[in-house]
C-alpha atoms as a PDB file:
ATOM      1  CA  UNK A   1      90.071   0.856 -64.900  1.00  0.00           C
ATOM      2  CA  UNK A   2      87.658   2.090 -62.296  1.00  0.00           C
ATOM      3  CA  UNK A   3      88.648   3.485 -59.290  1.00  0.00           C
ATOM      4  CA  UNK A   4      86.434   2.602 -56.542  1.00  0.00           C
ATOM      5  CA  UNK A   5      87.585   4.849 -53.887  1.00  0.00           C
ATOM      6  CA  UNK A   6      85.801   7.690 -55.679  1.00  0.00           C
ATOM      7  CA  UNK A   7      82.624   5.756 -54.887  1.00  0.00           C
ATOM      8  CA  UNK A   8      83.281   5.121 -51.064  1.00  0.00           C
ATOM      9  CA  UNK A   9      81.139   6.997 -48.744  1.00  0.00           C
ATOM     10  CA  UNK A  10      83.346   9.298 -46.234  1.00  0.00           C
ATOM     11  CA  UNK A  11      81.757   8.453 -43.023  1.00  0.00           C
ATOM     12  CA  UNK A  12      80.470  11.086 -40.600  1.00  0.00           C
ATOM     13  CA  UNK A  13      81.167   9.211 -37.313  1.00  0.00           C
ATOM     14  CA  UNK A  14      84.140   9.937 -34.849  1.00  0.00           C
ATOM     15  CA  UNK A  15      87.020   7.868 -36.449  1.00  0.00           C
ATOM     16  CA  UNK A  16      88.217   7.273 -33.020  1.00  0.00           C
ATOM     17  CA  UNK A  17      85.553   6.271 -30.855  1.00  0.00           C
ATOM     18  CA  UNK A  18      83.753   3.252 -30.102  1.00  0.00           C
ATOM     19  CA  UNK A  19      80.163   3.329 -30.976  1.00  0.00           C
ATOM     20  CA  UNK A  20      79.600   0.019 -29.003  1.00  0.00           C
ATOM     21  CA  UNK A  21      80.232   1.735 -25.634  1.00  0.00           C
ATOM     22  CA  UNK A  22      77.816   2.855 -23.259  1.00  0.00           C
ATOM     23  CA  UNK A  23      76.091   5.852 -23.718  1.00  0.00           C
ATOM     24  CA  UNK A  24      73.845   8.315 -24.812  1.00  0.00           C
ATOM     25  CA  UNK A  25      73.306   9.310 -28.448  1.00  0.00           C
ATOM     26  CA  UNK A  26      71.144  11.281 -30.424  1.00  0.00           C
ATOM     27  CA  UNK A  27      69.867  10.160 -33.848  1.00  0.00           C
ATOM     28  CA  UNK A  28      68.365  11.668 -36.482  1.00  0.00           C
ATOM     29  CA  UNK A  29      67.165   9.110 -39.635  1.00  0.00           C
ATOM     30  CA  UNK A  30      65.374  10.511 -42.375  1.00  0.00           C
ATOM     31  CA  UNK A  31      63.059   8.342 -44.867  1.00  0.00           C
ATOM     32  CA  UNK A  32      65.012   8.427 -48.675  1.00  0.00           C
ATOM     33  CA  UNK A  33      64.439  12.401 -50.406  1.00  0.00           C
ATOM     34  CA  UNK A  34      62.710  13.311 -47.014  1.00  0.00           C
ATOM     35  CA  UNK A  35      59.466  12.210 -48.324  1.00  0.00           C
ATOM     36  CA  UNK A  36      56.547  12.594 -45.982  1.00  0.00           C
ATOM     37  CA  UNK A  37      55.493   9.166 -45.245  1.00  0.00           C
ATOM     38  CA  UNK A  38      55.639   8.916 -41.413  1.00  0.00           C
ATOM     39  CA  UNK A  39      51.909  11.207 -41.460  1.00  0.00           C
ATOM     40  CA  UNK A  40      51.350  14.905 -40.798  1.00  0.00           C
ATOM     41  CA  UNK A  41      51.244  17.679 -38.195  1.00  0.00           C
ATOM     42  CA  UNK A  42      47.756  18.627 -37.585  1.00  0.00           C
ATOM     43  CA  UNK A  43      46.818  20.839 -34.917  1.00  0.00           C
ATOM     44  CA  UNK A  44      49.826  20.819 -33.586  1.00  0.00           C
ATOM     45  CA  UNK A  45      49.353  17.215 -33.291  1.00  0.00           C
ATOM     46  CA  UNK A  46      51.450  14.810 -35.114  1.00  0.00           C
ATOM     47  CA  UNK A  47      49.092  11.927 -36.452  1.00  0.00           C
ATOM     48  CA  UNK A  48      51.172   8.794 -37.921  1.00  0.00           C
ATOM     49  CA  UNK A  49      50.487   7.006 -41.040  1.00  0.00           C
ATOM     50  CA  UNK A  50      50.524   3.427 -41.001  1.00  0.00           C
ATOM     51  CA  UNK A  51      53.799   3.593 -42.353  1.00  0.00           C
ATOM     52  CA  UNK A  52      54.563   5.935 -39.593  1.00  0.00           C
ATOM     53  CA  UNK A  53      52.852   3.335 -36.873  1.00  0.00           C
ATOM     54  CA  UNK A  54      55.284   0.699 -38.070  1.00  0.00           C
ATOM     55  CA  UNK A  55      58.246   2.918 -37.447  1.00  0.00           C
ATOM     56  CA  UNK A  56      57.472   3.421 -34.085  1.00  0.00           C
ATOM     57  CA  UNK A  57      56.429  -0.170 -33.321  1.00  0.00           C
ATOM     58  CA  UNK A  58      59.751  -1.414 -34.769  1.00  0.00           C
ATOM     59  CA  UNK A  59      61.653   1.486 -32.659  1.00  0.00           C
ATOM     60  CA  UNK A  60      60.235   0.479 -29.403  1.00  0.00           C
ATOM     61  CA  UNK A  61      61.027  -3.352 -30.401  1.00  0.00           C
ATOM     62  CA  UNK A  62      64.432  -2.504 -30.410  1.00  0.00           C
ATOM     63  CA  UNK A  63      64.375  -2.587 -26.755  1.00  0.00           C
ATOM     64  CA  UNK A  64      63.029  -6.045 -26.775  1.00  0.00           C
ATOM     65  CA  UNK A  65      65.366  -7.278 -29.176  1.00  0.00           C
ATOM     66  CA  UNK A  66      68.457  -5.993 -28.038  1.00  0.00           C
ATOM     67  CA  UNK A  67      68.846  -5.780 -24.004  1.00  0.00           C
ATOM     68  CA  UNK A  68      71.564  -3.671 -24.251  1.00  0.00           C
ATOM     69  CA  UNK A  69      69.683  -0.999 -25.885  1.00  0.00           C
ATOM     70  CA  UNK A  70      67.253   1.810 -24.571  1.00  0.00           C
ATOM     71  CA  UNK A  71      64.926   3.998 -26.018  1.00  0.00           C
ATOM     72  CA  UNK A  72      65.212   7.078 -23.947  1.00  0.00           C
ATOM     73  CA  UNK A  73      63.145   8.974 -25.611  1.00  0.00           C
ATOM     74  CA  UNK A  74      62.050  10.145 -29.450  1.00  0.00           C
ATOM     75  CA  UNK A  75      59.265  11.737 -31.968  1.00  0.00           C
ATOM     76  CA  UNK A  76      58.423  10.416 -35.491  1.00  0.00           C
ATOM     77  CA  UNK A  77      58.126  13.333 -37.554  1.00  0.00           C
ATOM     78  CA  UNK A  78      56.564  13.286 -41.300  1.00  0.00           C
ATOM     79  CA  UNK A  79      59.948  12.500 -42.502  1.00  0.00           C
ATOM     80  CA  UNK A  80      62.319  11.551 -40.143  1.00  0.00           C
ATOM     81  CA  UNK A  81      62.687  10.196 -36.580  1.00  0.00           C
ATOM     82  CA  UNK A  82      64.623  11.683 -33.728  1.00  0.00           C
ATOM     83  CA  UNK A  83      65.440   9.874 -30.883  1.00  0.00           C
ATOM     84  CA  UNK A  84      67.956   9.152 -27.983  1.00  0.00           C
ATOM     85  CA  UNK A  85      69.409   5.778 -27.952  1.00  0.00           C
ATOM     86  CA  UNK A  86      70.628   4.513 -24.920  1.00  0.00           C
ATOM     87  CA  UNK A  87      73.523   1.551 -24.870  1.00  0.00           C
ATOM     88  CA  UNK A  88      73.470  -0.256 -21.933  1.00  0.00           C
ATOM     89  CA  UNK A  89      77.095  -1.407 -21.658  1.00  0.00           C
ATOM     90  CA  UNK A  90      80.181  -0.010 -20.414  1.00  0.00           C
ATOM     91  CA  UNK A  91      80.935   2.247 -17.406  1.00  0.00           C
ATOM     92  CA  UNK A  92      80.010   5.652 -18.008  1.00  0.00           C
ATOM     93  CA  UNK A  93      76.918   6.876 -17.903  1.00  0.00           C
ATOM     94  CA  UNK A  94      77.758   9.457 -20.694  1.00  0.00           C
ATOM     95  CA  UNK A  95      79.840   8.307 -23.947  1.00  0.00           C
ATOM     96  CA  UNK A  96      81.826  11.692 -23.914  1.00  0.00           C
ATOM     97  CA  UNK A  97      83.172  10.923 -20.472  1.00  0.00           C
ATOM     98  CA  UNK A  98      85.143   8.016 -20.683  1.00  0.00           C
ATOM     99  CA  UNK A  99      88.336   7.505 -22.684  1.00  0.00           C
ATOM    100  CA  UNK A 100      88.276   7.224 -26.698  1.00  0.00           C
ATOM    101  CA  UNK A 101      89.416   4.193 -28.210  1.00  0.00           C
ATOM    102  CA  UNK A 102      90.205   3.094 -31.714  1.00  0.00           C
ATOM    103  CA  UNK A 103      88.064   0.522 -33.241  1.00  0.00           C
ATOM    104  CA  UNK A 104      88.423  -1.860 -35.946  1.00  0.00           C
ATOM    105  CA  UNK A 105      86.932  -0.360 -39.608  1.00  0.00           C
ATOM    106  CA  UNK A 106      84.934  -3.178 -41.215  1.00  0.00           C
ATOM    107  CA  UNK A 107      82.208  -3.145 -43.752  1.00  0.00           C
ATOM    108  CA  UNK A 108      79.572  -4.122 -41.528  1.00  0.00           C
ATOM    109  CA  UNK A 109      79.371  -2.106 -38.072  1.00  0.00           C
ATOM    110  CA  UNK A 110      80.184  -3.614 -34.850  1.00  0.00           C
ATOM    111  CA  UNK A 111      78.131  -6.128 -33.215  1.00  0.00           C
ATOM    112  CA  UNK A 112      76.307  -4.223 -30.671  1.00  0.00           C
ATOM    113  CA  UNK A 113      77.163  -0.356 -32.367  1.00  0.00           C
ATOM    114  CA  UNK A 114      74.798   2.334 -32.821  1.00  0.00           C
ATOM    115  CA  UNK A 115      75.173   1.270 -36.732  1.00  0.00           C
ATOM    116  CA  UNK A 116      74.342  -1.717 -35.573  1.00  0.00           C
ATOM    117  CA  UNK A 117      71.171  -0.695 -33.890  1.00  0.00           C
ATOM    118  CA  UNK A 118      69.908   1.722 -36.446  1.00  0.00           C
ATOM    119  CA  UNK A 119      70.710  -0.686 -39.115  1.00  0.00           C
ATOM    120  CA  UNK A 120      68.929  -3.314 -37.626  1.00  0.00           C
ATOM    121  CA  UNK A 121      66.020  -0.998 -36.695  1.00  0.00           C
ATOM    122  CA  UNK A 122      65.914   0.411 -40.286  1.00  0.00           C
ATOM    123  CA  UNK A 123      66.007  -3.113 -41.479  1.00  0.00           C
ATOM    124  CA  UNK A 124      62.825  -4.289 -39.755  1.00  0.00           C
ATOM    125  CA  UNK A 125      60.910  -1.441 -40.845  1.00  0.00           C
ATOM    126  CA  UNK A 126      61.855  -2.164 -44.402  1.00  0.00           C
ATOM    127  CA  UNK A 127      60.834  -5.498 -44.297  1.00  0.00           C
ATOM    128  CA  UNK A 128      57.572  -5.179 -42.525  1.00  0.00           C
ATOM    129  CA  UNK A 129      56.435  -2.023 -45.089  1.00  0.00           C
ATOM    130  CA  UNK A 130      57.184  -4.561 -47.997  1.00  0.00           C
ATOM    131  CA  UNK A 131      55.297  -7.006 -46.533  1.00  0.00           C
ATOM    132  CA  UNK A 132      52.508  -4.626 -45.985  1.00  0.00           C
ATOM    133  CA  UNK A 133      52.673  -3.523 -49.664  1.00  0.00           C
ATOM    134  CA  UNK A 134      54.122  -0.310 -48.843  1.00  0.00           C
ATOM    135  CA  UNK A 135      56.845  -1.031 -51.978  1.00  0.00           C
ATOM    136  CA  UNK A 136      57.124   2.708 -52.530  1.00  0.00           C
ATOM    137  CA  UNK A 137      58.803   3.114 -48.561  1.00  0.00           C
ATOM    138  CA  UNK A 138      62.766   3.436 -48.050  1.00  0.00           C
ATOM    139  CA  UNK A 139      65.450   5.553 -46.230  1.00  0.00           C
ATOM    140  CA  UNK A 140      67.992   7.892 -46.981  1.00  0.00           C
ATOM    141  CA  UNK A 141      71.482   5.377 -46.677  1.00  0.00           C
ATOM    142  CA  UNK A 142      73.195   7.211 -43.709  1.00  0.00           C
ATOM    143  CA  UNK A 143      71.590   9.091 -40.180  1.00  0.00           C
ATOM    144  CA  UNK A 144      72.680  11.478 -38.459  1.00  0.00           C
ATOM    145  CA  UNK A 145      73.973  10.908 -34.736  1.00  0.00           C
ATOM    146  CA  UNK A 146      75.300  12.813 -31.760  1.00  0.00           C
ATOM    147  CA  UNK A 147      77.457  11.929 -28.825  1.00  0.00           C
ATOM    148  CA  UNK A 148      75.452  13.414 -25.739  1.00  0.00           C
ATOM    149  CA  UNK A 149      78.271  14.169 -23.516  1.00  0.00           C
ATOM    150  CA  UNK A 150      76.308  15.743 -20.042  1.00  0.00           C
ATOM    151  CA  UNK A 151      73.332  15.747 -18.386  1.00  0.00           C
ATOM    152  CA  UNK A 152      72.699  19.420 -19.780  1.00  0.00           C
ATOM    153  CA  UNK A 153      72.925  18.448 -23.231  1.00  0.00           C
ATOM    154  CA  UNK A 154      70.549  15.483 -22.593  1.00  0.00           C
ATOM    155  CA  UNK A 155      67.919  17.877 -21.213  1.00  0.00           C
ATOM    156  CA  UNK A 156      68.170  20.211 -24.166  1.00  0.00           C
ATOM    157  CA  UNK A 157      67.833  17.363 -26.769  1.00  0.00           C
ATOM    158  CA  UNK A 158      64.872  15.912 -24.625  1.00  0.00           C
ATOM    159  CA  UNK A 159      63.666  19.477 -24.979  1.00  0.00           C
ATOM    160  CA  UNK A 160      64.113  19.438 -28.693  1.00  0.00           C
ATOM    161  CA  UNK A 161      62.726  16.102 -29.267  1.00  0.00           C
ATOM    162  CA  UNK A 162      59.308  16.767 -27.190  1.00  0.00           C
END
């Protein structure tokens, strides 16, 4: 018999805390074995593939799409994409600052999440490489995020990202 808990993914995310409230977050997604398919650094200068064009089309859709969502800012980088999300909803103006609260586990993330988001955003580039015969184009499963607590910590990641 096969045990399928030895296959289930531990998640990286705060158990506790609702991705779905408003806030800041910073996001690292990487294409699948960091392949360099976003373009190149030259001169200092990054210069995006078409691949890499699509990515950042479909990222700055995501604000037209979803009204809850911002795209503070970000960089496409030959293999990966940084960038601070915004969600619009709740009170606080930072995630960090307000009260944690348990959420329900499910197998798809919550309507309105940051897995929700970068699902959805990762989704749409998918689909529009394959239609644009890029077959060879995919992403690592999981990203990496951050819960910007301050206004200090959002000016060093905007640092960091520019």
């Amino acid at each position: 018999m096969i045990n399928y808990e030895n296959f289930r993914r531990q998640t990286c995310r705060l158990q506790s805390y609702d991705y779905s409230a408003g806030g800041y977050y910073f996001v690292t997604i990487c294409t699948h074995e960091k392949r360099l398919l976003f373009g190149e650094v030259k001169n200092g200068k990054m210069e995006l593939s078409e691949i890499g064009k699509i990515s950042e089309t479909e990222l700055l859709k995501t604000t037209k799409i979803r009204e809850n969502v911002e795209i503070d800012s970000y960089c496409v980088m030959p293999n990966h994409i940084h960038a601070v999300i915004v969600i619009c909803s709740g009170v606080s103006q930072y995630a960090g600052s307000r009260e944690i609260e348990k959420t329900m586990e499910s197998i798809s993330p919550k309507s309105g999440s940051l897995s929700a988001v970068v699902r959805s955003f990762k989704s749409a580039v998918t689909k529009s490489c394959r239609e644009n015969d890029f077959h060879h184009f995919g992403w690592q499963p999981r990203f990496y995020e951050h819960i910007v607590r301050n206004e200090k910590e959002l000016y060093e990641i905007r640092k960091y990202i520019e």
